[in-house]
C-alpha atoms as a PDB file:
ATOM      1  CA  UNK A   1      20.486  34.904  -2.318  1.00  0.00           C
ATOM      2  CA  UNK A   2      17.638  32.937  -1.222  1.00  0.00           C
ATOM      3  CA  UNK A   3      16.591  30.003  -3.225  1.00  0.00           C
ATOM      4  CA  UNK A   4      13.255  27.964  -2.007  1.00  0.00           C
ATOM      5  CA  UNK A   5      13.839  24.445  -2.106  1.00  0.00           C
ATOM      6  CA  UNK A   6      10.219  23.265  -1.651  1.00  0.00           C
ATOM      7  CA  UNK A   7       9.090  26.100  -4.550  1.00  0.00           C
ATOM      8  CA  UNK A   8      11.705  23.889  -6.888  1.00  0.00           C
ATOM      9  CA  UNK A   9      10.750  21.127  -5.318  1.00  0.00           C
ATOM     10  CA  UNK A  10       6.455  22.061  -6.030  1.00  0.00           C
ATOM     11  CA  UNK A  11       7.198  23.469  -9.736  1.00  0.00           C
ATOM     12  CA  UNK A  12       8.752  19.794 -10.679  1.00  0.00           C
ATOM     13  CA  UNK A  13       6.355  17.756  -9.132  1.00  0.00           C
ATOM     14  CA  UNK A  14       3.539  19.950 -10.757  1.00  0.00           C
ATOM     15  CA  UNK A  15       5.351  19.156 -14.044  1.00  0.00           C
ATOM     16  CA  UNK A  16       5.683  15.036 -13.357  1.00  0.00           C
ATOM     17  CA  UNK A  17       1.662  15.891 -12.356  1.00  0.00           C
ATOM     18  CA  UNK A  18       1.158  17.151 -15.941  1.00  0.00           C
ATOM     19  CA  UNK A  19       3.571  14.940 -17.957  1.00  0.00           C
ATOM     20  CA  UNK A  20       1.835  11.939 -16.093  1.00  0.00           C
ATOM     21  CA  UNK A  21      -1.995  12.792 -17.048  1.00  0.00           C
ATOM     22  CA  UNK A  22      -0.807  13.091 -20.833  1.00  0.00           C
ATOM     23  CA  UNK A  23       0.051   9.483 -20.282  1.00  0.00           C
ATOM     24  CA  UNK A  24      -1.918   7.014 -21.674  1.00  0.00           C
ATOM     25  CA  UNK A  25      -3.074   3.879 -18.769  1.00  0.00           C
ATOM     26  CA  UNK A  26      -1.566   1.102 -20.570  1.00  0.00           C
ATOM     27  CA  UNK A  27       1.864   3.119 -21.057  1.00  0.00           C
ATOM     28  CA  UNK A  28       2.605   2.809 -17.753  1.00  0.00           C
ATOM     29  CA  UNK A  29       3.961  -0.644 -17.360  1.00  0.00           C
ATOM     30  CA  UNK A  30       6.124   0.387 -19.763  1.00  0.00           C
ATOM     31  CA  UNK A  31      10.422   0.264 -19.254  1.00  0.00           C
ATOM     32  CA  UNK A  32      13.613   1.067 -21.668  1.00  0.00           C
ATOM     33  CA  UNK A  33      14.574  -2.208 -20.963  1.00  0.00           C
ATOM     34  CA  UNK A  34      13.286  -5.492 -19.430  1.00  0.00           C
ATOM     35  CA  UNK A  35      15.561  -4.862 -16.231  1.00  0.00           C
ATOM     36  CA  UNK A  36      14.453  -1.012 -15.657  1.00  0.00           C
ATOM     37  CA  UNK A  37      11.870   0.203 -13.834  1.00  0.00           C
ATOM     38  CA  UNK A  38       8.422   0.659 -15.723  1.00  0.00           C
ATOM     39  CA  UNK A  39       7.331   4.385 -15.995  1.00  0.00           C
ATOM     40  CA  UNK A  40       4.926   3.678 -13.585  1.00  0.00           C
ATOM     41  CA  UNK A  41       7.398   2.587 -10.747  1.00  0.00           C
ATOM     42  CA  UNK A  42       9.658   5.499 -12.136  1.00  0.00           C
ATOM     43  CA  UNK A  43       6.944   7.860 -11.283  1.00  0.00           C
ATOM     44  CA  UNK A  44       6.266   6.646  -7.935  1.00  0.00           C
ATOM     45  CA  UNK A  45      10.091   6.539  -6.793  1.00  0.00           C
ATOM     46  CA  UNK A  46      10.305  10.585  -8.443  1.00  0.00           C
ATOM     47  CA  UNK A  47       7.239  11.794  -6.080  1.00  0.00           C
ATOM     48  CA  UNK A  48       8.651   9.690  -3.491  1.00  0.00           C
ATOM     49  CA  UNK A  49      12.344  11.285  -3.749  1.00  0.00           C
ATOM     50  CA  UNK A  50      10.892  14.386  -3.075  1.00  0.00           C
ATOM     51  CA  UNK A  51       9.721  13.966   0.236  1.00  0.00           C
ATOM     52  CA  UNK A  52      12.277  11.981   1.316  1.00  0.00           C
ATOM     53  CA  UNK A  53      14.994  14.971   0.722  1.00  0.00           C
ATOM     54  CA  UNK A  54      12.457  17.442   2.061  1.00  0.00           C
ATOM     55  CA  UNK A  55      11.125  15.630   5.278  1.00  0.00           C
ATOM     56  CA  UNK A  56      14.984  15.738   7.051  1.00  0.00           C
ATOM     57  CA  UNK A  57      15.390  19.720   6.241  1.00  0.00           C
ATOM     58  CA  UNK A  58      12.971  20.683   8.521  1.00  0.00           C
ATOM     59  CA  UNK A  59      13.027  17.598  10.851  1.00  0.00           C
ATOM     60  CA  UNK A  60      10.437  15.325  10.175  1.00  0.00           C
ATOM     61  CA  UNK A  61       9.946  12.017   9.906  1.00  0.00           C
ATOM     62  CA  UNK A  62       9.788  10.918   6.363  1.00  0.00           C
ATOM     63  CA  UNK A  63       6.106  10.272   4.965  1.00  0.00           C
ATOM     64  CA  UNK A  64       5.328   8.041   1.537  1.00  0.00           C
ATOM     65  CA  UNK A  65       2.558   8.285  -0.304  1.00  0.00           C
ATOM     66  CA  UNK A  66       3.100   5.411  -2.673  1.00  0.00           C
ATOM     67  CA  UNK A  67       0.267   3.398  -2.929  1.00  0.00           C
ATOM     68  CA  UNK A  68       0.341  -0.830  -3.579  1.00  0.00           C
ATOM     69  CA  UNK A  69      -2.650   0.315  -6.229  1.00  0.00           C
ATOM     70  CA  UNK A  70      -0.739  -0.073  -9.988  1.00  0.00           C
ATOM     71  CA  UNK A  71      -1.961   2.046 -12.694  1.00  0.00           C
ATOM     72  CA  UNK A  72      -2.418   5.547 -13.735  1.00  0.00           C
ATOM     73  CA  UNK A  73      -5.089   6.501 -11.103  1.00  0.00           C
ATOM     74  CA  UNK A  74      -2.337   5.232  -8.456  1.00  0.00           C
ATOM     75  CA  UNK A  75       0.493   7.463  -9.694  1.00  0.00           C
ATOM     76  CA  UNK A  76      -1.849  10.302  -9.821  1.00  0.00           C
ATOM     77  CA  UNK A  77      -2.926   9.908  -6.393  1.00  0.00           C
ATOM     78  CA  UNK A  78       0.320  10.000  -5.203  1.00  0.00           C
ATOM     79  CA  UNK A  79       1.565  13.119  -6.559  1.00  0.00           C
ATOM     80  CA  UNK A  80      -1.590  14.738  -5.993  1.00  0.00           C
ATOM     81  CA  UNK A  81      -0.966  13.799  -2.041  1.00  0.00           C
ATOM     82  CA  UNK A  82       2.639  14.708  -2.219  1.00  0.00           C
ATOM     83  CA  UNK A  83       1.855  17.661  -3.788  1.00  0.00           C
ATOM     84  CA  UNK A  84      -0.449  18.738  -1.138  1.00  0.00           C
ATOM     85  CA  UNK A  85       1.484  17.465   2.070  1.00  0.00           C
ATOM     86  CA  UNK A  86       4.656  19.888   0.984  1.00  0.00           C
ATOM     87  CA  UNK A  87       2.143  22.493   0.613  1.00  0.00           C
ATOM     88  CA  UNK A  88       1.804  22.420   4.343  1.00  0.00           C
ATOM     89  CA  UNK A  89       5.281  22.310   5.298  1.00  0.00           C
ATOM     90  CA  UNK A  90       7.347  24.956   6.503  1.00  0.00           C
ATOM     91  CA  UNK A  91       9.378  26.351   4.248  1.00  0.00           C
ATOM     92  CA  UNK A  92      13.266  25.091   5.052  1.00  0.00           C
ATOM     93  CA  UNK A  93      15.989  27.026   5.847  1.00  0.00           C
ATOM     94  CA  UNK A  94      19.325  26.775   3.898  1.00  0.00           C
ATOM     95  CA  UNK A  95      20.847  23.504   4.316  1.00  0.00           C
ATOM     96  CA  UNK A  96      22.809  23.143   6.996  1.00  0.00           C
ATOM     97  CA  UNK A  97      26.680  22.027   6.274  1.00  0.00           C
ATOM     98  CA  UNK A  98      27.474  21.095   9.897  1.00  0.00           C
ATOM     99  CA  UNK A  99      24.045  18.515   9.790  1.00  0.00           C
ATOM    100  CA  UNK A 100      24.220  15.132   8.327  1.00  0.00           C
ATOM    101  CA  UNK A 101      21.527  13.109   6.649  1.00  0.00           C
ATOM    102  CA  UNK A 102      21.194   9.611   5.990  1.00  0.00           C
ATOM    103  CA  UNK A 103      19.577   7.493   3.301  1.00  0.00           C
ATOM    104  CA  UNK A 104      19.237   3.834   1.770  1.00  0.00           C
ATOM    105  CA  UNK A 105      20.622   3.994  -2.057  1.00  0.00           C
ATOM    106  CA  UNK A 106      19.886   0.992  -3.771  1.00  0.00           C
ATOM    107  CA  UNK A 107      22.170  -1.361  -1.812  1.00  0.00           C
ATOM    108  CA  UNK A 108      24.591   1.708  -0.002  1.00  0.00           C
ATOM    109  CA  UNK A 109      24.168   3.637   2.840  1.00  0.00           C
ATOM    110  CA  UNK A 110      24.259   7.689   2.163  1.00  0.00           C
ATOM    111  CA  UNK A 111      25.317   9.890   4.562  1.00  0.00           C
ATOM    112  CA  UNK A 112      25.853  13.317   3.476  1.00  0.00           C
ATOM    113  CA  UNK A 113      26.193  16.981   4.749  1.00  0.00           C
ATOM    114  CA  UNK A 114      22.695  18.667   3.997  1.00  0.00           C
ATOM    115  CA  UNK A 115      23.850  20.414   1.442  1.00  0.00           C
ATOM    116  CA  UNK A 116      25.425  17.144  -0.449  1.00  0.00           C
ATOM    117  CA  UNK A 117      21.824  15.379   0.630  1.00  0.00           C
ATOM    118  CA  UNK A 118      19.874  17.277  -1.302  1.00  0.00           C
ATOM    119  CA  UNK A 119      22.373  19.124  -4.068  1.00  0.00           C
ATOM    120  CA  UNK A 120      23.851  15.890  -4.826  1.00  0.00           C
ATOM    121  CA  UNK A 121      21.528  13.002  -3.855  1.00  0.00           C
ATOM    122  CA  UNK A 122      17.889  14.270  -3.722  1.00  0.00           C
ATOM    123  CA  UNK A 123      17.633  16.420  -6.921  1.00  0.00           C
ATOM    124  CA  UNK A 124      19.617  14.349  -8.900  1.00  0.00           C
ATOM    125  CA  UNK A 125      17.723  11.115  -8.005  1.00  0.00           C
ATOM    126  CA  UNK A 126      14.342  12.874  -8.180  1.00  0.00           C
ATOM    127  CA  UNK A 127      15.276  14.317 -11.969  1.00  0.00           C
ATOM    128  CA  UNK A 128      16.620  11.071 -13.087  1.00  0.00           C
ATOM    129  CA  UNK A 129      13.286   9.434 -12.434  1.00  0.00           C
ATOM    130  CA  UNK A 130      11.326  12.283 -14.329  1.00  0.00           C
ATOM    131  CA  UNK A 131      13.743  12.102 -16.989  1.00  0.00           C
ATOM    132  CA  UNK A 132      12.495   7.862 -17.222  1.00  0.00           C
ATOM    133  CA  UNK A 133       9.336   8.970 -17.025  1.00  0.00           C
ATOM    134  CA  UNK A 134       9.881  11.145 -19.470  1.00  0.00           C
ATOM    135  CA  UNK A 135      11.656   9.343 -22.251  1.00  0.00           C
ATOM    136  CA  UNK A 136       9.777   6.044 -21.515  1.00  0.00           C
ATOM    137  CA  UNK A 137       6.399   7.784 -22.396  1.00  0.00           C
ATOM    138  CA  UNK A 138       8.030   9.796 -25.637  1.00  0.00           C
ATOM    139  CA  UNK A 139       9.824   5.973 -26.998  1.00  0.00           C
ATOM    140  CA  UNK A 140       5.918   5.291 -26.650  1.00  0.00           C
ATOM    141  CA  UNK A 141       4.651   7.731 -28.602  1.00  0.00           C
ATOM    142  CA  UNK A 142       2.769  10.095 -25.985  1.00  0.00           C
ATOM    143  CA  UNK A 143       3.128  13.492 -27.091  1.00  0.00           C
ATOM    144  CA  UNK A 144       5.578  15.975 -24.842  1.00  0.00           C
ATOM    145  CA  UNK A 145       8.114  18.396 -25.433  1.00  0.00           C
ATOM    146  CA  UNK A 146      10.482  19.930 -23.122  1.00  0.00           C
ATOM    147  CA  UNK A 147       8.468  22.542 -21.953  1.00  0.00           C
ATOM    148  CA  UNK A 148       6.080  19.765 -20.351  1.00  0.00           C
ATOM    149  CA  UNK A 149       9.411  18.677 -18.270  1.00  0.00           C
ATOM    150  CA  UNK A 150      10.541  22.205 -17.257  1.00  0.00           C
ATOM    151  CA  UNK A 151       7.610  24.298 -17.528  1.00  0.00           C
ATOM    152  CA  UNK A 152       9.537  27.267 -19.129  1.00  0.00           C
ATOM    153  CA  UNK A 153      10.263  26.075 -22.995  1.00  0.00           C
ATOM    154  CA  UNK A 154       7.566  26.651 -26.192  1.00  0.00           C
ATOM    155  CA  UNK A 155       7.512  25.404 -29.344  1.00  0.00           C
ATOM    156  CA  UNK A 156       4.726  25.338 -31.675  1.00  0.00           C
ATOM    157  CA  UNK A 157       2.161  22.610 -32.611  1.00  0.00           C
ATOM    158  CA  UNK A 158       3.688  20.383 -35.195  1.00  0.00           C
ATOM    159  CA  UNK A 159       7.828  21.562 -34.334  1.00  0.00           C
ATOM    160  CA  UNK A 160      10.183  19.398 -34.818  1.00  0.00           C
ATOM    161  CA  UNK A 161      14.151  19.648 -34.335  1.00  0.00           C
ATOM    162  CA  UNK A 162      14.922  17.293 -37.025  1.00  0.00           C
END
């Protein structure tokens, strides 16, 4: 079975694309708590995640988009950039077990078979920040529902599960 990491990797940033222009400018230097990231900087580091888990699959150097710019029109940019750069990449061939990749977490070193890389590191990393972005712009009122975060799920104007 073949699975396309940069099609998983294009459907989720084309959700964080959507959830992010449903997100009102002045929500975005909002955080869950005063020592989180803001959903702005939570946004940023998601995009960011994406490339730098694709990049090393099909050997190249590691690009960032992130802009110094704050504010919505910043965010969007990005993603719209990241979005477009993996469009031109090659598509990568199954992760190599035999190949290691390396990466700065917080304050470790990772270094991780290709698989682990992006199974356990990349994907995980890159949802997390999503998920903030996510749940900081719902505790702020901005209408979303899970179908915004996966694409796939419908529910009906007004539904609520409690």
């Amino acid at each position: 079975m073949n699975h396309s990491i940069k099609k998983v990797f294009q459907h989720y940033l084309s959700q964080l694309e959507a959830i992010v222009a449903k997100v009102p400018p002045e929500t975005f230097a909002s955080s869950l708590a005063d020592d989180m990231f803001n959903l702005e900087m939570n946004a940023k580091i998601a995009a960011n995640f994406i490339l730098r888990g694709y990049c090393p699959l099909i050997k190249r150097e590691v690009v960032s988009f992130i802009r110094e710019e704050s504010g919505k029109a910043a965010v969007q940019a990005q993603i719209t950039e990241t979005i477009s750069y993996l469009k031109g990449l090659p598509e990568a061939q199954q992760p190599d077990a035999t190949r290691r990749l390396r990466d700065k977490a917080g304050f470790s070193e990772v270094d991780l078979s290709e698989p682990e890389f992006i199974y356990h590191y990349i994907i995980p990393n890159f949802l997390f920040h999503v998920s903030m972005v996510y749940a900081i712009a719902r505790a702020n009122g901005v209408k979303l529902s899970k179908g915004d975060y996966d694409g796939f799920h419908s529910y009906p104007t007004g539904f609520t599960f409690v």
